[in-house]
PDB file of N, CA and C in Angstrom:
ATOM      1  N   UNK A   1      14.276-194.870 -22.970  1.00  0.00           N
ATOM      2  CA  UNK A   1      15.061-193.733 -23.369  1.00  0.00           C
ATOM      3  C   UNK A   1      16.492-193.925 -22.867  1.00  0.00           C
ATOM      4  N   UNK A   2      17.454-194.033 -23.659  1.00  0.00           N
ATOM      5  CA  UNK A   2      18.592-193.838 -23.545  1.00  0.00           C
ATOM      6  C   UNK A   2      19.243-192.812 -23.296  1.00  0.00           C
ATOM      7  N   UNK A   3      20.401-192.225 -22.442  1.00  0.00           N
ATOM      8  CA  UNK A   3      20.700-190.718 -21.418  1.00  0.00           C
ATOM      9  C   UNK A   3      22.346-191.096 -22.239  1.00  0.00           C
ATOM     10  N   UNK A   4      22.418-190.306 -23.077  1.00  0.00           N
ATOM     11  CA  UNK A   4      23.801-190.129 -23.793  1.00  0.00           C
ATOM     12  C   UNK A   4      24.876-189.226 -23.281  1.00  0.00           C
ATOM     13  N   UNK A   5      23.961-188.349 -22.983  1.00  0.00           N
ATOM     14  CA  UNK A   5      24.925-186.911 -22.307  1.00  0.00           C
ATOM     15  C   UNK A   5      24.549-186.152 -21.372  1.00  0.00           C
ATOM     16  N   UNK A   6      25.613-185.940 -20.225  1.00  0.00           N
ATOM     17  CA  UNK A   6      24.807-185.104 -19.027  1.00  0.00           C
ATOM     18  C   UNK A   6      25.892-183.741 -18.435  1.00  0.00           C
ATOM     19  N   UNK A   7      24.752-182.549 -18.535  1.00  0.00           N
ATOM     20  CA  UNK A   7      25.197-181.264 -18.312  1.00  0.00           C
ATOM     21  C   UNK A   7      25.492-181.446 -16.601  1.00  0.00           C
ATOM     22  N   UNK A   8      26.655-181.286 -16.297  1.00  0.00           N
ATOM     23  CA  UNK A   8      26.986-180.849 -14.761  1.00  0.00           C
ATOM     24  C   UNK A   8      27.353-179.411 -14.935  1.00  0.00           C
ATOM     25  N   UNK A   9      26.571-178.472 -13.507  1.00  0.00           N
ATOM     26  CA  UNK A   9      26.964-177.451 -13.469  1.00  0.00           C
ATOM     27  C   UNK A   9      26.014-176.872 -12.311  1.00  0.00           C
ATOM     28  N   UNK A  10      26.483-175.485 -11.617  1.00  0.00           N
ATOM     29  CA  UNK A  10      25.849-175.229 -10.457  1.00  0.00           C
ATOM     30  C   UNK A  10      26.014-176.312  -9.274  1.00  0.00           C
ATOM     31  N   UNK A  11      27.111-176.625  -8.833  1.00  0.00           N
ATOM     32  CA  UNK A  11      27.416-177.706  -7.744  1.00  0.00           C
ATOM     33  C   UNK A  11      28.423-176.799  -6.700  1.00  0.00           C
ATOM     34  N   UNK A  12      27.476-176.542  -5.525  1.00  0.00           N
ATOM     35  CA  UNK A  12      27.938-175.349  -5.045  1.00  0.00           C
ATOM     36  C   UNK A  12      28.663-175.674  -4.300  1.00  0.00           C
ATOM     37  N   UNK A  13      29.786-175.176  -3.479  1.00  0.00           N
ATOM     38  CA  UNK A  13      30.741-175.811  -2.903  1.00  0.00           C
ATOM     39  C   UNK A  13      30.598-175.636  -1.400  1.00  0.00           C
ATOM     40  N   UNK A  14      30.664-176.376  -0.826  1.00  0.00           N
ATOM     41  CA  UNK A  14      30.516-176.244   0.755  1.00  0.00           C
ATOM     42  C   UNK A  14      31.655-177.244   1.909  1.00  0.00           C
ATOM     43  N   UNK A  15      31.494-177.248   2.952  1.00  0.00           N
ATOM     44  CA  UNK A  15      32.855-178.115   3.621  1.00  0.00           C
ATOM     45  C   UNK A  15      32.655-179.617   3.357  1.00  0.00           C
ATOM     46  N   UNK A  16      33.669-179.634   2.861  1.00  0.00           N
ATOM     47  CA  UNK A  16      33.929-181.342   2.772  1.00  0.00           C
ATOM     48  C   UNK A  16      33.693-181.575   0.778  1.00  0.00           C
ATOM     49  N   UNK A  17      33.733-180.323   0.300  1.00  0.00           N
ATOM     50  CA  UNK A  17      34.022-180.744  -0.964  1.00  0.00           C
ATOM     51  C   UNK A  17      35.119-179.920  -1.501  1.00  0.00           C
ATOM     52  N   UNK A  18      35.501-179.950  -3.106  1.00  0.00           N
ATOM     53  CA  UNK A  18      36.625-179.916  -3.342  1.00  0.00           C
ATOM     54  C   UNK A  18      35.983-179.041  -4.836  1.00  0.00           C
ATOM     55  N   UNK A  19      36.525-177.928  -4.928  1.00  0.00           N
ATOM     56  CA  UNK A  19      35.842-177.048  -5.886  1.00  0.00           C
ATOM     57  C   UNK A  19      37.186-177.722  -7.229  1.00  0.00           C
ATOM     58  N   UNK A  20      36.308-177.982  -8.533  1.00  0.00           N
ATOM     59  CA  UNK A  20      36.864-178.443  -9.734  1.00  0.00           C
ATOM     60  C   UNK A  20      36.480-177.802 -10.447  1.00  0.00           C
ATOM     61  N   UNK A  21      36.034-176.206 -10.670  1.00  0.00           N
ATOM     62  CA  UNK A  21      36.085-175.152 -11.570  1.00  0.00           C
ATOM     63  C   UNK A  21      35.105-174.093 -10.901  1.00  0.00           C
ATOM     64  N   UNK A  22      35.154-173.118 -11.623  1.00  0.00           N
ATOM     65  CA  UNK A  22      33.959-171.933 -10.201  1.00  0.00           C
ATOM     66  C   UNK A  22      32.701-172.172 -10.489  1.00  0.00           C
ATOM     67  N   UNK A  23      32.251-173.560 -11.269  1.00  0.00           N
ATOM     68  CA  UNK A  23      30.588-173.706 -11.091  1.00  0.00           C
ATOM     69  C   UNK A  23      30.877-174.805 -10.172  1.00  0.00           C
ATOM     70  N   UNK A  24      31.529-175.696  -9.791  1.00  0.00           N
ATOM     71  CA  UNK A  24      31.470-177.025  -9.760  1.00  0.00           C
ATOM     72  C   UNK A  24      32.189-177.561  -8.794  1.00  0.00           C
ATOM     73  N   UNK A  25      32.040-177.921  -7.674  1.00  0.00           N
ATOM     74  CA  UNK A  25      32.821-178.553  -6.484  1.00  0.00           C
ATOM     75  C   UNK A  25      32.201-179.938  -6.195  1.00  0.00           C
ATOM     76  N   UNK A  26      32.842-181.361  -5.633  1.00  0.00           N
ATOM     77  CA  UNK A  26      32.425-182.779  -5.557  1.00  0.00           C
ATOM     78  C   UNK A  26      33.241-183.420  -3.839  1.00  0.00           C
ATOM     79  N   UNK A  27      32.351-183.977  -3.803  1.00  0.00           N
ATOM     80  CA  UNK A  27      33.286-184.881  -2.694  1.00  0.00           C
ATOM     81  C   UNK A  27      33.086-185.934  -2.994  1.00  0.00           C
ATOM     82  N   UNK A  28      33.363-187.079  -2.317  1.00  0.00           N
ATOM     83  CA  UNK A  28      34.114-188.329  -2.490  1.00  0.00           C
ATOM     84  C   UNK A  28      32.788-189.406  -3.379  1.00  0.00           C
ATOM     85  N   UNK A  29      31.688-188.352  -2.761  1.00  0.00           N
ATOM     86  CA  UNK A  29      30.067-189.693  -3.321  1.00  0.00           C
ATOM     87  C   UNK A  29      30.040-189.247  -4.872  1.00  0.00           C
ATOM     88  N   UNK A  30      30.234-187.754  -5.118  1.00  0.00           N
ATOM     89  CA  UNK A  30      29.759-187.364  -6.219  1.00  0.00           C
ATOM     90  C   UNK A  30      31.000-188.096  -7.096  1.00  0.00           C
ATOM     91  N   UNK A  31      32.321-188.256  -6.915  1.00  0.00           N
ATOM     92  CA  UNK A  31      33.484-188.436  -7.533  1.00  0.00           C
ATOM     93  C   UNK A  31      32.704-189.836  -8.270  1.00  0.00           C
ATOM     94  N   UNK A  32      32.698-190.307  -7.367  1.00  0.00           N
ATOM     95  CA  UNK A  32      32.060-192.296  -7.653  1.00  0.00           C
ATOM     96  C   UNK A  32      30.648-191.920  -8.410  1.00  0.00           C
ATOM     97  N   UNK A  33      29.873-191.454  -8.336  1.00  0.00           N
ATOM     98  CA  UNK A  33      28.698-191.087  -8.884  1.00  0.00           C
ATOM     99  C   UNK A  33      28.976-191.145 -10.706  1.00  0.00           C
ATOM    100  N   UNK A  34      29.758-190.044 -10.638  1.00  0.00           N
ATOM    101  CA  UNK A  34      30.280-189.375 -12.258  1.00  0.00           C
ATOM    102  C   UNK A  34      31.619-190.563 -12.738  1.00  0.00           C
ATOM    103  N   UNK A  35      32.350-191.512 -12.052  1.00  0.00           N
ATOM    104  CA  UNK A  35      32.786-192.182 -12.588  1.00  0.00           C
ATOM    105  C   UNK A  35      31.805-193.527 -12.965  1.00  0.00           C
ATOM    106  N   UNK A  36      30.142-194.147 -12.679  1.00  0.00           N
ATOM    107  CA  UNK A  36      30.079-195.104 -12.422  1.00  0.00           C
ATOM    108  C   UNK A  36      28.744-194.069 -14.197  1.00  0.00           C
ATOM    109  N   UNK A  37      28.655-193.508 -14.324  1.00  0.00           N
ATOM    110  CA  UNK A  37      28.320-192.545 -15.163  1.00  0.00           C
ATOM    111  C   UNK A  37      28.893-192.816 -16.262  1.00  0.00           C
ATOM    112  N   UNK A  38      29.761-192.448 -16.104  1.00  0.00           N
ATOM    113  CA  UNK A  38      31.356-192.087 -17.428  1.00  0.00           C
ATOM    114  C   UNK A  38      31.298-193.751 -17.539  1.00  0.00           C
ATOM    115  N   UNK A  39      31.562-195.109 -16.831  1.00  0.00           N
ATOM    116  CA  UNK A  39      31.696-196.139 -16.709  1.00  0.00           C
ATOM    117  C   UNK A  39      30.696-196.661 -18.081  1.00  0.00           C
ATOM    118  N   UNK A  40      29.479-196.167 -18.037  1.00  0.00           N
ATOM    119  CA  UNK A  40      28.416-196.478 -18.940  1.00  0.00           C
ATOM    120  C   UNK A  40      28.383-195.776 -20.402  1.00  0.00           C
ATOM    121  N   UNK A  41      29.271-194.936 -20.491  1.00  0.00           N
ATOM    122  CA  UNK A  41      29.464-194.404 -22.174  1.00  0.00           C
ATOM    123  C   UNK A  41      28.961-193.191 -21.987  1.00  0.00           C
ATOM    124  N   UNK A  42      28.232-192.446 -20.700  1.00  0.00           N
ATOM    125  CA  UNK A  42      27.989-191.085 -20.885  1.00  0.00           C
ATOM    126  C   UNK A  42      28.697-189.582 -20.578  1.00  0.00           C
ATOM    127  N   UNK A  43      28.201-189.258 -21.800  1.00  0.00           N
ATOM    128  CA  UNK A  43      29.339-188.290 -22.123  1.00  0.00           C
ATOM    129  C   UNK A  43      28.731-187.387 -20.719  1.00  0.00           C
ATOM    130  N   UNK A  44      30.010-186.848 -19.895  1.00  0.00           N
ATOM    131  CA  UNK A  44      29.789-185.746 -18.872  1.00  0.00           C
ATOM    132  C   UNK A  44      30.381-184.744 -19.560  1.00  0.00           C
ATOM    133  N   UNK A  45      29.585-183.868 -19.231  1.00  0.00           N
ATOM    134  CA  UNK A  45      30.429-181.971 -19.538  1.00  0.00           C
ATOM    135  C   UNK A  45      29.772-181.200 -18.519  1.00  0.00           C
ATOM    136  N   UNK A  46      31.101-180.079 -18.205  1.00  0.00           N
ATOM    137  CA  UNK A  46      30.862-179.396 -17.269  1.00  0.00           C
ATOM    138  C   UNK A  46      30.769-177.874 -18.054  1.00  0.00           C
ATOM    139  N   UNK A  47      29.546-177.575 -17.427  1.00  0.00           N
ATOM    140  CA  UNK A  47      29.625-176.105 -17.620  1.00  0.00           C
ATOM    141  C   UNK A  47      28.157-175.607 -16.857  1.00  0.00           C
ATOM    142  N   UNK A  48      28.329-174.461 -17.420  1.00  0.00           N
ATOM    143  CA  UNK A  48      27.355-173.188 -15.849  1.00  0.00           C
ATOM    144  C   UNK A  48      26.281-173.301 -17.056  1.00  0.00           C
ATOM    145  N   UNK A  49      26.324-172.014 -18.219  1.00  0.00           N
ATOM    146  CA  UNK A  49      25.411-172.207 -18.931  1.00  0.00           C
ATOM    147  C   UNK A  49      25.776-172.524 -20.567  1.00  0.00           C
ATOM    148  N   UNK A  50      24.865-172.482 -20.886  1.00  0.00           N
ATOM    149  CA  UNK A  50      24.692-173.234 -22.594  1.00  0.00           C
ATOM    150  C   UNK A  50      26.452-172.440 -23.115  1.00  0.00           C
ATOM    151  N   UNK A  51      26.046-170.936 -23.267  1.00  0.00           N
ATOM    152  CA  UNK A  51      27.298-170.437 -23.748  1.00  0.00           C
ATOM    153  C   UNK A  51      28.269-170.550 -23.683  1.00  0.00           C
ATOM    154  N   UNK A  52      28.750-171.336 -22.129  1.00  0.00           N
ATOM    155  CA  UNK A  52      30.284-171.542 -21.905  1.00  0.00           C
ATOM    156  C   UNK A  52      30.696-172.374 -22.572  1.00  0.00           C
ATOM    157  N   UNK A  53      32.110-172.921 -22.871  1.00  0.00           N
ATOM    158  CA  UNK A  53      33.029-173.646 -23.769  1.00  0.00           C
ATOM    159  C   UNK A  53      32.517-174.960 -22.917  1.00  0.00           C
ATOM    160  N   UNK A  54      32.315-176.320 -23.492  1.00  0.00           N
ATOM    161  CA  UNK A  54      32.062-177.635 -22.910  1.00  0.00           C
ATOM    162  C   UNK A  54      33.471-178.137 -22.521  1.00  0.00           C
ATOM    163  N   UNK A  55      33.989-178.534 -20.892  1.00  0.00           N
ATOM    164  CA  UNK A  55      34.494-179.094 -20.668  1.00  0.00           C
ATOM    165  C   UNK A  55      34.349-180.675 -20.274  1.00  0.00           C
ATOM    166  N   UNK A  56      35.321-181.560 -20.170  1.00  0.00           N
ATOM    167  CA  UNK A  56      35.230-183.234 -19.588  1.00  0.00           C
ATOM    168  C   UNK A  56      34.960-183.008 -18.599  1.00  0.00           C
ATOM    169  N   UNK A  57      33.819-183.159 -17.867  1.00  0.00           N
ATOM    170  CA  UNK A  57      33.861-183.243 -16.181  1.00  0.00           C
ATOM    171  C   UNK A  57      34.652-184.656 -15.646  1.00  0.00           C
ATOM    172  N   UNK A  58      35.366-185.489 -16.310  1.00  0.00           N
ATOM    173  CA  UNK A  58      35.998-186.550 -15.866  1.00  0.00           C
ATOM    174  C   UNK A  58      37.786-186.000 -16.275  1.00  0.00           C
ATOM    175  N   UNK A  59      37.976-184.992 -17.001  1.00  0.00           N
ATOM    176  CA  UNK A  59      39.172-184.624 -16.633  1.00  0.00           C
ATOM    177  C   UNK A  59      39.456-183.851 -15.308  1.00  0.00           C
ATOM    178  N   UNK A  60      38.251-182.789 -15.156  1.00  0.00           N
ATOM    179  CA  UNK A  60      38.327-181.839 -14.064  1.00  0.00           C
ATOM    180  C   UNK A  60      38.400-182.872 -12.471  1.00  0.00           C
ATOM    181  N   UNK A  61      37.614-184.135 -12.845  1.00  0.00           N
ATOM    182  CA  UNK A  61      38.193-184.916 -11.639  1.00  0.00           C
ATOM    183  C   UNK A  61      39.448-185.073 -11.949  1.00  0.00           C
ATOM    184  N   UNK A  62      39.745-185.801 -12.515  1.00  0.00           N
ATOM    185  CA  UNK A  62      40.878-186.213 -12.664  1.00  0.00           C
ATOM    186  C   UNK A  62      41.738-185.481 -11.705  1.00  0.00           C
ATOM    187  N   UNK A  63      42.156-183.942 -12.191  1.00  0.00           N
ATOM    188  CA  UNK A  63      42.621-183.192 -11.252  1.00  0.00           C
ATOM    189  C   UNK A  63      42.688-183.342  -9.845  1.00  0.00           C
ATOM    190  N   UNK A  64      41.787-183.690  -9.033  1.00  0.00           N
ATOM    191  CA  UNK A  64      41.188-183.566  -7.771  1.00  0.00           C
ATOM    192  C   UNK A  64      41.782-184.901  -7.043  1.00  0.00           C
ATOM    193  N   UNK A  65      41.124-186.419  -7.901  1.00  0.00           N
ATOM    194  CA  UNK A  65      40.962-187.188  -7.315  1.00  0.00           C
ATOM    195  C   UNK A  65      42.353-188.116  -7.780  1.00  0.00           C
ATOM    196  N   UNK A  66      42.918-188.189  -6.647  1.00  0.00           N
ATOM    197  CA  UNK A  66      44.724-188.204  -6.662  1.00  0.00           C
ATOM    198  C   UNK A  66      44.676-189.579  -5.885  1.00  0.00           C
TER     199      UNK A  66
END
């Protein structure tokens, strides 16, 4: 089975991470995690539930990881 696309969301934020929208905060493992992800052709989107608008979870790093 091939994994084309993966829902991030509910990533609760605690010390030592870095909140990248109000579902979704990462620190430095998860950053590398979702780039080695994205690296392989899969599509990331961030969102809480089905209804919300689909964002890039590799832009919302983007933001962060400077």
């Amino acid at each position: 089975m091939k994994i084309t696309s993966v829902n991030i969301g509910g990533m609760a934020f605690r010390q030592g991470k870095t909140q990248v929208n109000n579902a979704i905060s990462v620190d430095a493992k998860d950053i590398e995690a979702f780039k080695k992800l994205n690296a392989r052709g899969i599509e990331l989107e961030a969102r809480k539930v089905s209804t919300d608008p689909k964002l890039k979870m590799m832009d919302l790093i983007a933001k962060v990881d400077k």
